[in-house]
N, C-alpha and C. Protein backbone atom coordinates (compact mmCIF):
# COMPACT_ATOMS: atom_id res chain seq x y z
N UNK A 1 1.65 66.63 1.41
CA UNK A 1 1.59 67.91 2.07
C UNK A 1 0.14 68.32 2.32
N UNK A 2 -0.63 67.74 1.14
CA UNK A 2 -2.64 68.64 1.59
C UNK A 2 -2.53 67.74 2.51
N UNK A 3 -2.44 66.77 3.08
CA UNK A 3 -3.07 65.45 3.93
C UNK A 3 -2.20 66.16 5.04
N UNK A 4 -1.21 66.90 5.04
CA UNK A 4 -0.80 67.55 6.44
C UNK A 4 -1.63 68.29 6.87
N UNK A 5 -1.75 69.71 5.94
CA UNK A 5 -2.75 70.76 6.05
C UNK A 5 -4.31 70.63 6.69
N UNK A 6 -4.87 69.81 5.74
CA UNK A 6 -6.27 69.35 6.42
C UNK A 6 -5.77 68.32 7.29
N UNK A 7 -5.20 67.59 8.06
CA UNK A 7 -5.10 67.01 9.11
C UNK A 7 -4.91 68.08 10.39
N UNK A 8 -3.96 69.15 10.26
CA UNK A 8 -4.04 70.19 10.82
C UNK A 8 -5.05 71.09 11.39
N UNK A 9 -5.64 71.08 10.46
CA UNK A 9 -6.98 72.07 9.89
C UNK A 9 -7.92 71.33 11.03
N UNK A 10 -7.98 70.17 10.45
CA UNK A 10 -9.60 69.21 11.34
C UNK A 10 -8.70 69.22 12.98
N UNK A 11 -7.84 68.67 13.22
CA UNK A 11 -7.39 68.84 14.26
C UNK A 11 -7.84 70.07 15.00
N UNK A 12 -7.57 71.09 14.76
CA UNK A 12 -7.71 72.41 15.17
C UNK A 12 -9.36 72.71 15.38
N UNK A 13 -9.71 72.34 14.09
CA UNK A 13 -11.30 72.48 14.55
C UNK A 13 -11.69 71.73 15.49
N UNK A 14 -11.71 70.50 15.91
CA UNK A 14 -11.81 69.68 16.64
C UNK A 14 -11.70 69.67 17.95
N UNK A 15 -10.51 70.82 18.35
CA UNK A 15 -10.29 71.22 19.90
C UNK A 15 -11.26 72.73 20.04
N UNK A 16 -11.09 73.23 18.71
CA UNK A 16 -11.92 74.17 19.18
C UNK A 16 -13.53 74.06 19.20
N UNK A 17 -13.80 72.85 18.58
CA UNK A 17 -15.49 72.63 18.99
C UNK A 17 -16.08 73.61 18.28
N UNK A 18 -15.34 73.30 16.88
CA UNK A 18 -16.66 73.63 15.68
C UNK A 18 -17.25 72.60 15.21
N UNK A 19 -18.85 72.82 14.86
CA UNK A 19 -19.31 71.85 14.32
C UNK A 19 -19.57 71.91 13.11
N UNK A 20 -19.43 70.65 12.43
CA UNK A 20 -20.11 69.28 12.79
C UNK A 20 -18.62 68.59 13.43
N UNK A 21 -17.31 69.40 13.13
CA UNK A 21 -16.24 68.18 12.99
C UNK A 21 -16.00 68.05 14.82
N UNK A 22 -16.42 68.90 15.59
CA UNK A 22 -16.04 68.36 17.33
C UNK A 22 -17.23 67.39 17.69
N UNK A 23 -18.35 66.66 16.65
CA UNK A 23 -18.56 65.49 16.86
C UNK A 23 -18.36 64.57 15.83
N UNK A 24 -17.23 64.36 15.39
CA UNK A 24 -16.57 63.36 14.46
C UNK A 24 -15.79 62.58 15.48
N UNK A 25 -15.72 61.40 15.05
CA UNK A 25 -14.52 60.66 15.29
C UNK A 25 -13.37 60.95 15.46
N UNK A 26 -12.42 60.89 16.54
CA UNK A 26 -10.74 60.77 16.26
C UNK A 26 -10.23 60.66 14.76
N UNK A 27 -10.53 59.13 14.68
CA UNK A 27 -10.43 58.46 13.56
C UNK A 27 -10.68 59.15 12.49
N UNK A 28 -11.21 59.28 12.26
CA UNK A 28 -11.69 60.44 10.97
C UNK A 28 -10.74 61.82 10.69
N UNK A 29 -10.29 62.69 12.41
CA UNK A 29 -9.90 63.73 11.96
C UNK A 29 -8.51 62.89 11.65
N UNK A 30 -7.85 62.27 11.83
CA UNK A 30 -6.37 61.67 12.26
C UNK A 30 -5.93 60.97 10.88
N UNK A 31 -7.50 61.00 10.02
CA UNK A 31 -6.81 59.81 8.75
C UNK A 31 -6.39 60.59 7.96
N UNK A 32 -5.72 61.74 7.57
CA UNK A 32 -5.58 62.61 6.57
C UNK A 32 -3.89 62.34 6.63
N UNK A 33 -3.66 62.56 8.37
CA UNK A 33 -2.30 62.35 9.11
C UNK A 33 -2.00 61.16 8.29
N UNK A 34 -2.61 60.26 8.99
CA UNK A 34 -2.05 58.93 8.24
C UNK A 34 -1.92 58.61 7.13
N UNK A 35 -2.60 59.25 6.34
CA UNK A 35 -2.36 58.82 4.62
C UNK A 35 -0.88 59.85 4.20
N UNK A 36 -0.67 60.49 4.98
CA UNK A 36 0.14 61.47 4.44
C UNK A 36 1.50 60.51 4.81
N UNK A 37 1.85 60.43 6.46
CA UNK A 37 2.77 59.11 6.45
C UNK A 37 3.11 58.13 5.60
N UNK A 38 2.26 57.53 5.09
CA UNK A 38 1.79 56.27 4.35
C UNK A 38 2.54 56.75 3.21
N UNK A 39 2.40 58.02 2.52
CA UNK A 39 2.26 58.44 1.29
C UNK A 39 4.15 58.75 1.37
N UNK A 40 4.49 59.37 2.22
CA UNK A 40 5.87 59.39 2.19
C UNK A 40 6.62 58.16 2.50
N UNK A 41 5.99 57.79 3.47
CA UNK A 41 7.15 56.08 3.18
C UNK A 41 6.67 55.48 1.60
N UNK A 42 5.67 55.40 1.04
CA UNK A 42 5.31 54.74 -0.05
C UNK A 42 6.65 55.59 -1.02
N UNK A 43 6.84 56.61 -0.85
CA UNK A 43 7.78 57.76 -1.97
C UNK A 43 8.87 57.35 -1.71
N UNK A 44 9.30 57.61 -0.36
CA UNK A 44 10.92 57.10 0.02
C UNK A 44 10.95 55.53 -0.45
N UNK A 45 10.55 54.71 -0.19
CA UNK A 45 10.58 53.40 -0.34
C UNK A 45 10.65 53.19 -2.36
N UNK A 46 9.41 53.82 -2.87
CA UNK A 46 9.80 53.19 -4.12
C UNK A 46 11.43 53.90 -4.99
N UNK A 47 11.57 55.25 -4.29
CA UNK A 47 12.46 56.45 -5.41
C UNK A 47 12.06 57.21 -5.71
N UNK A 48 10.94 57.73 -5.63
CA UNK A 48 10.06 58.93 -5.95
C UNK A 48 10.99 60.11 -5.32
N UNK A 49 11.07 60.12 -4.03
CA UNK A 49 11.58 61.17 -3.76
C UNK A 49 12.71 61.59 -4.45
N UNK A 50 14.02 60.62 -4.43
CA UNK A 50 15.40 60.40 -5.14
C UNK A 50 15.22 60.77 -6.50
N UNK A 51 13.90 60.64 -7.43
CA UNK A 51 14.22 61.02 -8.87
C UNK A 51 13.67 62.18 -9.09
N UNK A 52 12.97 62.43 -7.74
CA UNK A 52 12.64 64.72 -7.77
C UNK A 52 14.18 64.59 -7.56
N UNK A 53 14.86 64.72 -6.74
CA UNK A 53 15.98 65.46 -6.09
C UNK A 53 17.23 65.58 -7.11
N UNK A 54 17.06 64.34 -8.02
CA UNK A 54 17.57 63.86 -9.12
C UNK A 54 17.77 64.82 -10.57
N UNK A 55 16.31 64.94 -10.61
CA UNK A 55 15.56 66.05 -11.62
C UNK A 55 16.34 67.42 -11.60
N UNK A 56 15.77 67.91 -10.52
CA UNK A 56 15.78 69.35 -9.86
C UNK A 56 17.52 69.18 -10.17
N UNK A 57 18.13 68.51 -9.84
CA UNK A 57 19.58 68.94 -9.53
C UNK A 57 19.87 68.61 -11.41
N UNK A 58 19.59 67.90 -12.37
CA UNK A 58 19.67 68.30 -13.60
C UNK A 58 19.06 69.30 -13.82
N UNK A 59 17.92 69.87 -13.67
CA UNK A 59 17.76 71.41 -14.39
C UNK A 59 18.72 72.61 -13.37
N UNK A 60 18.98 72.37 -12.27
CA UNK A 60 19.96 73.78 -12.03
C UNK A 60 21.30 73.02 -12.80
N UNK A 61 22.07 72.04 -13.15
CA UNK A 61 23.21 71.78 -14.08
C UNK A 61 22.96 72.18 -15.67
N UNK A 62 21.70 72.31 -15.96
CA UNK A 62 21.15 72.60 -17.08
C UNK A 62 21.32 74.39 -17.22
N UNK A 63 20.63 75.21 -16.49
CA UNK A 63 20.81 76.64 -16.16
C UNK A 63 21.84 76.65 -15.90
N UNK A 64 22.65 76.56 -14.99
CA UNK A 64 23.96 77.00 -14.75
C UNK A 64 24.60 76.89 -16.06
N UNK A 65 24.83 75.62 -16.90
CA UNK A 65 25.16 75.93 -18.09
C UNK A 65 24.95 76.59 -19.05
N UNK A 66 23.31 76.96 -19.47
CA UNK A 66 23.44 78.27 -19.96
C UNK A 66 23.78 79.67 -19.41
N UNK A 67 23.76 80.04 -18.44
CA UNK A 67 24.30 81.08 -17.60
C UNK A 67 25.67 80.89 -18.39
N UNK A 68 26.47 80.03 -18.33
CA UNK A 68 27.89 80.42 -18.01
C UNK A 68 28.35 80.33 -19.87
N UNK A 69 27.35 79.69 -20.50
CA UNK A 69 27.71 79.87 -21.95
C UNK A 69 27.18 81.24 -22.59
N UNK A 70 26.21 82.16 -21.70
CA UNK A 70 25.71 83.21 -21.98
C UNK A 70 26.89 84.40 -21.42
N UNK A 71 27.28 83.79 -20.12
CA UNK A 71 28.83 85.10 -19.85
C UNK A 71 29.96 84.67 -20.77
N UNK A 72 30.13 83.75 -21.31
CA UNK A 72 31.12 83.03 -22.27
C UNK A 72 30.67 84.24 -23.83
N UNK A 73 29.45 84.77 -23.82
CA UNK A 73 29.16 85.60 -24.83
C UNK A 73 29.11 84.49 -26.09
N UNK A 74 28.56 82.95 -25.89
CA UNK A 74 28.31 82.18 -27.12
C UNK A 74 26.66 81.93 -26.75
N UNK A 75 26.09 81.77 -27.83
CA UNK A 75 24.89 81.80 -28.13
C UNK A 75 24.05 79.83 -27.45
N UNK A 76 23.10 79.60 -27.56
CA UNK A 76 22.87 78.44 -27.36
C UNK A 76 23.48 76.89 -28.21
N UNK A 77 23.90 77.53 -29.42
CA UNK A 77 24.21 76.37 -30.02
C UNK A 77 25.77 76.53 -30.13
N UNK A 78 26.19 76.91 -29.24
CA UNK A 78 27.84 76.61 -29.28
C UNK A 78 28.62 78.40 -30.15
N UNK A 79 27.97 78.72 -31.04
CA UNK A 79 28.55 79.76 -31.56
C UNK A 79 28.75 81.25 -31.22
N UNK A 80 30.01 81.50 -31.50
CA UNK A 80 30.30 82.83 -30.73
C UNK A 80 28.96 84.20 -31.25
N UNK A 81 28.75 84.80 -30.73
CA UNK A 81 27.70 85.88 -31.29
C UNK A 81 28.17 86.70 -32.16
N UNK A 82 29.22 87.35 -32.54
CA UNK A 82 29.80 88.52 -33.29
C UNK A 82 30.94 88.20 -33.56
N UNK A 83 31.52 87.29 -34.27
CA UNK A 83 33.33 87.26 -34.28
C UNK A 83 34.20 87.97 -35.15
N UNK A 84 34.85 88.58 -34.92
CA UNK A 84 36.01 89.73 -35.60
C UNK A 84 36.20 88.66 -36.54
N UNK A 85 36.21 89.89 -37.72
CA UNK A 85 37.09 88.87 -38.99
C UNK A 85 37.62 90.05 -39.81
């Protein structure tokens, strides 16, 4: 995502002819672009992405379960909070 931003960024400067970067290279403003490409096929390709998406979806199964053991009115370790006796 930074390698979007500053690819953006230099881009922009670049048409607008600030200096030093509206006498840089193409090449130069464009490689930020490219590493960022690079960097997401490198993620998709090994699983990186798949074991965020992976993650994330165990901790909301994680919360949701305490949520619903907290309206259940039992405490974290299984036990009711106050039981009539």
């Amino acid at each position: 995502m930074y390698g979007v931003v500053i690819g953006v960024l230099l881009v922009l400067l670049k048409l607008a002819g600030v200096d030093p970067v509206a006498g840089w290279s193409w090449w130069w403003i464009l490689t930020p672009l490219g590493l960022a490409v690079l960097w997401w096929e490198y993620a998709d390709r090994s699983g990186l992405t798949k074991r965020r998406e992976i993650d994330k979806m165990e901790d909301r199964k994680k919360q949701r379960r305490v949520q619903n053991m907290a309206a259940l009115g039992m405490d974290e370790k299984g036990r009711r909070g106050k039981a009539k006796r």
